[in-house]
PDB file of N, CA and C in Angstrom:
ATOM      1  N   UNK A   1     231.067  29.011 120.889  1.00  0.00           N
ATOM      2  CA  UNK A   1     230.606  30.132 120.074  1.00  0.00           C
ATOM      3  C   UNK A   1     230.123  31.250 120.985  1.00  0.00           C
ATOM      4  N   UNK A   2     230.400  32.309 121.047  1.00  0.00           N
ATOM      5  CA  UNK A   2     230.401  33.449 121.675  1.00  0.00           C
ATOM      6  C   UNK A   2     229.296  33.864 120.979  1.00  0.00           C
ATOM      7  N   UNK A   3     228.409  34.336 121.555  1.00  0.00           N
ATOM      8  CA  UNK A   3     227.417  35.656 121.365  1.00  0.00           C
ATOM      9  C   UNK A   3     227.531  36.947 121.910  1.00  0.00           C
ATOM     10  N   UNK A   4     227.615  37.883 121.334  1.00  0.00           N
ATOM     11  CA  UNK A   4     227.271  39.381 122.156  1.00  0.00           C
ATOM     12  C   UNK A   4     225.460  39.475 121.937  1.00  0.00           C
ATOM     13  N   UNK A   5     225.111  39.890 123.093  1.00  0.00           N
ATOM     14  CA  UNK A   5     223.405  40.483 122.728  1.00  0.00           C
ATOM     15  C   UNK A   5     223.968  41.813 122.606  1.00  0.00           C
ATOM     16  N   UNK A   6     223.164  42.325 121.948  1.00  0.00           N
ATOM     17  CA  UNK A   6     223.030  43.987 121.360  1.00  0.00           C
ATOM     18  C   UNK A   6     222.007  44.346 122.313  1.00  0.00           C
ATOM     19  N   UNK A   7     222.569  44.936 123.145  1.00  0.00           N
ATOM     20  CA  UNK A   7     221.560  45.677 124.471  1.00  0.00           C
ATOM     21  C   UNK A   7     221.853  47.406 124.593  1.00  0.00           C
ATOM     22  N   UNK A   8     222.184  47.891 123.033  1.00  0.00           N
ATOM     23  CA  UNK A   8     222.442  49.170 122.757  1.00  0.00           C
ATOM     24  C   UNK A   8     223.863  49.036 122.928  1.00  0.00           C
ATOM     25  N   UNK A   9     225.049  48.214 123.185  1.00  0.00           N
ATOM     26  CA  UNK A   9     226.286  48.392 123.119  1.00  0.00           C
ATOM     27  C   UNK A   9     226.894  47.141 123.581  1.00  0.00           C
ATOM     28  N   UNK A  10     226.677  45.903 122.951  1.00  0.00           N
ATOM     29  CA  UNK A  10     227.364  44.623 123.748  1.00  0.00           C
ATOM     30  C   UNK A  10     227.561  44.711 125.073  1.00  0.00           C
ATOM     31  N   UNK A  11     226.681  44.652 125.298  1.00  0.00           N
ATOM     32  CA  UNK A  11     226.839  44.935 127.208  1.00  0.00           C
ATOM     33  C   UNK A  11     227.112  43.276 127.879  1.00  0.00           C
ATOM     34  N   UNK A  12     225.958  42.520 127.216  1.00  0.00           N
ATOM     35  CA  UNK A  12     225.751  41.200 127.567  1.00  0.00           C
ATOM     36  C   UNK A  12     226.659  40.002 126.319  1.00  0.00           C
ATOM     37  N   UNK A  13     227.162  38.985 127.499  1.00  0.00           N
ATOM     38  CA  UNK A  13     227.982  37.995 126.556  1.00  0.00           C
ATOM     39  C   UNK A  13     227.119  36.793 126.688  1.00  0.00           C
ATOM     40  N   UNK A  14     227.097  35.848 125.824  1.00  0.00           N
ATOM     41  CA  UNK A  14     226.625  34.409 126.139  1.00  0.00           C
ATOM     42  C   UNK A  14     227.468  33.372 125.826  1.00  0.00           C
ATOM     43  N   UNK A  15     228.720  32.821 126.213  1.00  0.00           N
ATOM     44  CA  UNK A  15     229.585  31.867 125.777  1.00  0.00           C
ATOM     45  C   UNK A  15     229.638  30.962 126.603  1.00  0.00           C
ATOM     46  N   UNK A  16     229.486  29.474 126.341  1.00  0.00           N
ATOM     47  CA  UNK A  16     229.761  27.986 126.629  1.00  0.00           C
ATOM     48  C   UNK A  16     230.542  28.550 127.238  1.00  0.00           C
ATOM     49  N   UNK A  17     231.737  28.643 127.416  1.00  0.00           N
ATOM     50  CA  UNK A  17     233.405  28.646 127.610  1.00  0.00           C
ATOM     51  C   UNK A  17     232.690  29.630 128.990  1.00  0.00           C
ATOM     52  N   UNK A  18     232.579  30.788 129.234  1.00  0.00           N
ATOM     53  CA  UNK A  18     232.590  31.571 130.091  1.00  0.00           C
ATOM     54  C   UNK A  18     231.180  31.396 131.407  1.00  0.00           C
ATOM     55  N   UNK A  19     231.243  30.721 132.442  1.00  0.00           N
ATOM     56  CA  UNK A  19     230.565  30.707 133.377  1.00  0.00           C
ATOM     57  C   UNK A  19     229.306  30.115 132.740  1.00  0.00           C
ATOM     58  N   UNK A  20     229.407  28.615 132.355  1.00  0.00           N
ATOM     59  CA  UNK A  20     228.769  27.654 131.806  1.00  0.00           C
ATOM     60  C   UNK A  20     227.471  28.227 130.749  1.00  0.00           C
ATOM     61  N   UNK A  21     227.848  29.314 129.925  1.00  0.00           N
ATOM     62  CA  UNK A  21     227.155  30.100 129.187  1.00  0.00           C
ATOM     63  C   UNK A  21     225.509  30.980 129.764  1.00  0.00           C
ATOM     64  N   UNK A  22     226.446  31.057 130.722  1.00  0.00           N
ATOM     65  CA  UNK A  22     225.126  31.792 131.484  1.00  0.00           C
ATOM     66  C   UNK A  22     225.631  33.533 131.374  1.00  0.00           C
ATOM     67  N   UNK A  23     224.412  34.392 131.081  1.00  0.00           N
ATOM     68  CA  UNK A  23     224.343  35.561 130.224  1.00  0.00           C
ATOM     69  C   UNK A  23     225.642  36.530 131.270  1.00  0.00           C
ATOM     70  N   UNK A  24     226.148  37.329 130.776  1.00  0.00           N
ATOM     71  CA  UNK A  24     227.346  38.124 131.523  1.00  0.00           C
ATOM     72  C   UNK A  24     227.675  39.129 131.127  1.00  0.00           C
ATOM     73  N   UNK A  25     228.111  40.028 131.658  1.00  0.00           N
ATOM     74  CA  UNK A  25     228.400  41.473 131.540  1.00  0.00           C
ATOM     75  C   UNK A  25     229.228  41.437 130.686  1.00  0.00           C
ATOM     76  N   UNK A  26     229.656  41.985 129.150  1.00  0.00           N
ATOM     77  CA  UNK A  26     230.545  41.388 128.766  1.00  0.00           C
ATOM     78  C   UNK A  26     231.942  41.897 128.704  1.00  0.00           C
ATOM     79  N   UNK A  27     233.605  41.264 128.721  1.00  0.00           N
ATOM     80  CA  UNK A  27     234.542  41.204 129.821  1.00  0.00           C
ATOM     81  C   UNK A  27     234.705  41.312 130.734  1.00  0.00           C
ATOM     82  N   UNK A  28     233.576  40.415 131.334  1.00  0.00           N
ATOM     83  CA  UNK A  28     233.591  40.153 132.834  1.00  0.00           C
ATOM     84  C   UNK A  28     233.109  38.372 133.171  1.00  0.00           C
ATOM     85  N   UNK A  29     233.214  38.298 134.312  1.00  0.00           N
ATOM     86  CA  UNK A  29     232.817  37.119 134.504  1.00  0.00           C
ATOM     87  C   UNK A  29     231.073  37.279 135.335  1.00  0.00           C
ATOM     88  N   UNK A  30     231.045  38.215 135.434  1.00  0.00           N
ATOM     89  CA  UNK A  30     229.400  38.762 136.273  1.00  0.00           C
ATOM     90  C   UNK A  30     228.393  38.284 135.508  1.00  0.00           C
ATOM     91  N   UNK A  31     227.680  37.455 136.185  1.00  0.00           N
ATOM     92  CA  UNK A  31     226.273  36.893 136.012  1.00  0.00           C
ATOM     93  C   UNK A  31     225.363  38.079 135.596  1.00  0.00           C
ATOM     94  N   UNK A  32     224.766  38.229 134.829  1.00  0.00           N
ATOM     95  CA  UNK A  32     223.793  39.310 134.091  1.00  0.00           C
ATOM     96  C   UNK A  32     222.728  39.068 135.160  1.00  0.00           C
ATOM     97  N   UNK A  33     222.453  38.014 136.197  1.00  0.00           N
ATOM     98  CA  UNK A  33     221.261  37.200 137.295  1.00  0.00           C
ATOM     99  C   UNK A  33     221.828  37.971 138.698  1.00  0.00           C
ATOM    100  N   UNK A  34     223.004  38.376 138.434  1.00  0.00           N
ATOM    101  CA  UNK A  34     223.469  38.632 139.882  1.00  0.00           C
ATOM    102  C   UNK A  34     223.067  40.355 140.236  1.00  0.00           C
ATOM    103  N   UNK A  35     222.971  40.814 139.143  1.00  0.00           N
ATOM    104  CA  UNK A  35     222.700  42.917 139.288  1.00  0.00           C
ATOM    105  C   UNK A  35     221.279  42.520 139.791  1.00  0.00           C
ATOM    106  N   UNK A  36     220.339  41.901 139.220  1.00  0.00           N
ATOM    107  CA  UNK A  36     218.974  41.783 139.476  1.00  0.00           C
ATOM    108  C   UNK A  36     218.708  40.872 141.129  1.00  0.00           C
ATOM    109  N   UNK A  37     219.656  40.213 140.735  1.00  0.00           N
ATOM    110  CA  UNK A  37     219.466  39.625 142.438  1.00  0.00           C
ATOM    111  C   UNK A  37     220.196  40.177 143.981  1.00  0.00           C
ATOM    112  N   UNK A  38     220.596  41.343 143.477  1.00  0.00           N
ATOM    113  CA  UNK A  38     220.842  42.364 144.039  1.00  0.00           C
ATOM    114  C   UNK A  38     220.155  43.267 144.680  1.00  0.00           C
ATOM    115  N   UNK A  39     219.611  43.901 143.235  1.00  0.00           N
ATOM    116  CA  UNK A  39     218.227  44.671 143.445  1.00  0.00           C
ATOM    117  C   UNK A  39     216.945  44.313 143.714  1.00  0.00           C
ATOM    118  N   UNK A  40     216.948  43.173 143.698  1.00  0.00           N
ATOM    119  CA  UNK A  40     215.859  41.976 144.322  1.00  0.00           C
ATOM    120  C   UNK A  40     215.777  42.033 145.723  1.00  0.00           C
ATOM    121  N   UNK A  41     217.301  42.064 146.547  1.00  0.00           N
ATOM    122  CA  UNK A  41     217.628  42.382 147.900  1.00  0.00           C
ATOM    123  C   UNK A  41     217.359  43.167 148.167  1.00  0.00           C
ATOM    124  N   UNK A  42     217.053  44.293 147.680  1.00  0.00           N
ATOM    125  CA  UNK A  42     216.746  45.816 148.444  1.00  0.00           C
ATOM    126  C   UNK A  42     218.684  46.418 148.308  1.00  0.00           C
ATOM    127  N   UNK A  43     219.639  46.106 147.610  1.00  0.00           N
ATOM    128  CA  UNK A  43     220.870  46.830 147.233  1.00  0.00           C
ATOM    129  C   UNK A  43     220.462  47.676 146.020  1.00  0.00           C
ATOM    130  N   UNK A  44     221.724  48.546 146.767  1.00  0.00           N
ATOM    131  CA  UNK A  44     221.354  49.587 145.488  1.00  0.00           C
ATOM    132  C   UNK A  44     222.386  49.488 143.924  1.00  0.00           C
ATOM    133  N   UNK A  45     222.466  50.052 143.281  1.00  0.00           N
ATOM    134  CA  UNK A  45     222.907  49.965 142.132  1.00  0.00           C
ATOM    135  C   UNK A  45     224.450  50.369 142.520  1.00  0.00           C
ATOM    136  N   UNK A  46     224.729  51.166 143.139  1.00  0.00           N
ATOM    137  CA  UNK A  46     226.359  51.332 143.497  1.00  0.00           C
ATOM    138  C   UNK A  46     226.583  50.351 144.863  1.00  0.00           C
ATOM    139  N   UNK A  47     226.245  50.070 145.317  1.00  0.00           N
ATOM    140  CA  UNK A  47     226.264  48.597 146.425  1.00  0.00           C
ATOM    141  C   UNK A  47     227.389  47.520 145.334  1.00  0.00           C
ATOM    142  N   UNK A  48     226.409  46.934 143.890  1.00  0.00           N
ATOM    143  CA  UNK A  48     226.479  46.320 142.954  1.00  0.00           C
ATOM    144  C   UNK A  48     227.682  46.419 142.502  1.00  0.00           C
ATOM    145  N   UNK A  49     227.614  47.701 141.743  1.00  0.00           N
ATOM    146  CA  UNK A  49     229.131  48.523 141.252  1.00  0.00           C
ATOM    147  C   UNK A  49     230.497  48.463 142.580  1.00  0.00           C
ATOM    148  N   UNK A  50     230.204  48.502 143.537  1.00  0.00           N
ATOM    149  CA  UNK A  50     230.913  48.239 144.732  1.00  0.00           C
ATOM    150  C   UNK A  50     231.753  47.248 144.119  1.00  0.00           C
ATOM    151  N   UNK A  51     230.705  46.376 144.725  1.00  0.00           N
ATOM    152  CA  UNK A  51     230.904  44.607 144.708  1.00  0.00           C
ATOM    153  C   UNK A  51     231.661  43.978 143.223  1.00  0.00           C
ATOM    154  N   UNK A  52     231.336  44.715 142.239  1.00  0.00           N
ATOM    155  CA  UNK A  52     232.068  44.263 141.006  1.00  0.00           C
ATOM    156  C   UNK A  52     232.480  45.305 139.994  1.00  0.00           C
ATOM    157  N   UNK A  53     233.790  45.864 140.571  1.00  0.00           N
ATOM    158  CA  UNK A  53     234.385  46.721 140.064  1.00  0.00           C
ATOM    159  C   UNK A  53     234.493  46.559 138.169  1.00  0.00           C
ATOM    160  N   UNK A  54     234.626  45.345 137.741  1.00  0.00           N
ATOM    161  CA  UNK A  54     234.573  45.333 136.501  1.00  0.00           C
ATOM    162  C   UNK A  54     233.218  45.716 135.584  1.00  0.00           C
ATOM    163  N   UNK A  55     232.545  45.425 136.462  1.00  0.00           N
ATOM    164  CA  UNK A  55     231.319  46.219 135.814  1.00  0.00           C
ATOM    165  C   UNK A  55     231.121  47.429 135.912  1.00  0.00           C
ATOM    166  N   UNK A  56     230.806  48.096 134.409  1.00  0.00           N
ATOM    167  CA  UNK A  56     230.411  49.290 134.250  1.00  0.00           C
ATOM    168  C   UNK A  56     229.469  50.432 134.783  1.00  0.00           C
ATOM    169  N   UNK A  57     229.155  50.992 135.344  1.00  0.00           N
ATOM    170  CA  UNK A  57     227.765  51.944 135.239  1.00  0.00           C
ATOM    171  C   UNK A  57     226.866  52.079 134.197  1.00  0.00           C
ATOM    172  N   UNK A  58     227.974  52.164 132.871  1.00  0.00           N
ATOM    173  CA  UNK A  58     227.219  52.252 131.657  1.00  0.00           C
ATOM    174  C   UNK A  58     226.713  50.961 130.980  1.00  0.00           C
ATOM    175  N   UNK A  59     227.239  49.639 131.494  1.00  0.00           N
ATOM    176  CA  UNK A  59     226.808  48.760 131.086  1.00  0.00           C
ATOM    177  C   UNK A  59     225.698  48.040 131.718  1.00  0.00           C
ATOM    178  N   UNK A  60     225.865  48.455 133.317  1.00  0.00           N
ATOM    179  CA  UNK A  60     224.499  48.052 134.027  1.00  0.00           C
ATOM    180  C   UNK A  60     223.258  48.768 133.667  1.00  0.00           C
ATOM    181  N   UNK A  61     223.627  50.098 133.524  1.00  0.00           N
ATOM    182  CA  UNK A  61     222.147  50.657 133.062  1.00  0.00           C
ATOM    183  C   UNK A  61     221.646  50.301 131.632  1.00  0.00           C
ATOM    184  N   UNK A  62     222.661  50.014 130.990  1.00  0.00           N
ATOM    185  CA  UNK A  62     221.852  49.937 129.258  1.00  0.00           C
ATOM    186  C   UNK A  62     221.305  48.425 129.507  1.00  0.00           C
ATOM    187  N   UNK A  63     221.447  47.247 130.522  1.00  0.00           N
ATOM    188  CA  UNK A  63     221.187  46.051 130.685  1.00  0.00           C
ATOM    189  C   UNK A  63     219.721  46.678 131.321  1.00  0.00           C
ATOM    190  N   UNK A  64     219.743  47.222 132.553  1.00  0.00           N
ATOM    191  CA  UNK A  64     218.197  47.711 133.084  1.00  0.00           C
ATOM    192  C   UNK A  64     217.573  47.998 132.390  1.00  0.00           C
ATOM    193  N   UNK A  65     218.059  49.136 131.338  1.00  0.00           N
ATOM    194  CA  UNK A  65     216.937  49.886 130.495  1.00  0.00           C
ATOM    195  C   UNK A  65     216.822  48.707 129.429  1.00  0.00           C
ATOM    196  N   UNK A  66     217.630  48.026 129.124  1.00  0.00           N
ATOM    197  CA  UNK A  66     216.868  46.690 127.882  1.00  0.00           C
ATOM    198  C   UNK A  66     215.814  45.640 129.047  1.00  0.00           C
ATOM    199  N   UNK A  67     215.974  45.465 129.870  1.00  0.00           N
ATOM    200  CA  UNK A  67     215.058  44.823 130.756  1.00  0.00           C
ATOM    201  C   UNK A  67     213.690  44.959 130.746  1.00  0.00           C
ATOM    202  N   UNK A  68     213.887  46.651 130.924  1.00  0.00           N
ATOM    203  CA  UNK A  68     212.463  47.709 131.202  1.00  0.00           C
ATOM    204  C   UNK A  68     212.023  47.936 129.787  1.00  0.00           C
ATOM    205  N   UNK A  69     212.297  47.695 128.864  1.00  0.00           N
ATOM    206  CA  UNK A  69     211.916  47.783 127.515  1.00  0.00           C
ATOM    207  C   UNK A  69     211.390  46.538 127.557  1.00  0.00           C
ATOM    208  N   UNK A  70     212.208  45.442 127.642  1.00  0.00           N
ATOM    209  CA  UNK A  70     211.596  43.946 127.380  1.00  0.00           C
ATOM    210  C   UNK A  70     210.366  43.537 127.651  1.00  0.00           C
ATOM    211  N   UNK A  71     209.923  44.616 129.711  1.00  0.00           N
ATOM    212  CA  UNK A  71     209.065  44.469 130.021  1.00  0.00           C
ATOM    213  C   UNK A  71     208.140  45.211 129.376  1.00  0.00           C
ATOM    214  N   UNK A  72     208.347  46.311 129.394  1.00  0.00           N
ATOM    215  CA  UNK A  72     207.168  47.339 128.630  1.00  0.00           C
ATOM    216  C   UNK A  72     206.526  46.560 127.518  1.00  0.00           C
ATOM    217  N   UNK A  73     207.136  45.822 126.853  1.00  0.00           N
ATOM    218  CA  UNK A  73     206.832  45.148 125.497  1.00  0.00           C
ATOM    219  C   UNK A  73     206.376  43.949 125.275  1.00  0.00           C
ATOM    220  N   UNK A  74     206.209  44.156 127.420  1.00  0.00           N
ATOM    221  CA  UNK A  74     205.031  42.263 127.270  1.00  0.00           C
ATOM    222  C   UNK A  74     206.120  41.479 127.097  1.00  0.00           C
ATOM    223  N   UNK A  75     207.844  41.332 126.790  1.00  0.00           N
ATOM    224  CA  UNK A  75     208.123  40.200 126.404  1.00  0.00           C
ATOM    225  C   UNK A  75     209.623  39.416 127.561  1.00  0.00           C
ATOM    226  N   UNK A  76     208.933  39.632 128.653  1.00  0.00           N
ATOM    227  CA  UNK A  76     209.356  39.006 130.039  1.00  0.00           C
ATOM    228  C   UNK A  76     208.532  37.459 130.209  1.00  0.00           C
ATOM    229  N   UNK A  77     209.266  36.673 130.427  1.00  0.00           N
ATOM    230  CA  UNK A  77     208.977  35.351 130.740  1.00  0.00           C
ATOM    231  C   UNK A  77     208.346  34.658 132.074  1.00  0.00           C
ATOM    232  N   UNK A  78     207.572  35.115 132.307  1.00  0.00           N
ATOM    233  CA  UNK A  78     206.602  34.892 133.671  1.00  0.00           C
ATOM    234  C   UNK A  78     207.415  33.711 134.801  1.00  0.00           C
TER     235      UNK A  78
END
């Protein structure tokens, strides 16, 4: 069973079937864990985009900005 999250435009997928249902850019195979563990490194956001041409610009940022909302809203998982 496929999920899209609504992150302002199906950005993010969650399917069993696709990279053992771990969250993903969606039509892509990119770990939604891997942009952040990126920028975790000190890479920059086009470093990222480099590295995985299938990912969007527009889909990485509407994933950040749902992040930075999540956080603003207290509802990040310590």
């Amino acid at each position: 069973m496929c999920q899209n999250h609504n992150t302002q435009n199906q950005s993010v997928t969650i399917d069993p079937e696709i990279m053992s249902g771990a969250p993903v850019f969606t039509g892509t195979r990119v770990p939604i864990q891997t942009l952040f563990d990126y920028l975790m490194d000190g890479c920059s956001l086009s470093e990222f985009l480099d590295n995985f041409p299938t990912v969007s610009y527009e889909a990485a940022l509407k994933v950040l900005a749902y992040a930075a909302q999540r956080a603003a809203n207290g509802k990040v998982a310590a």
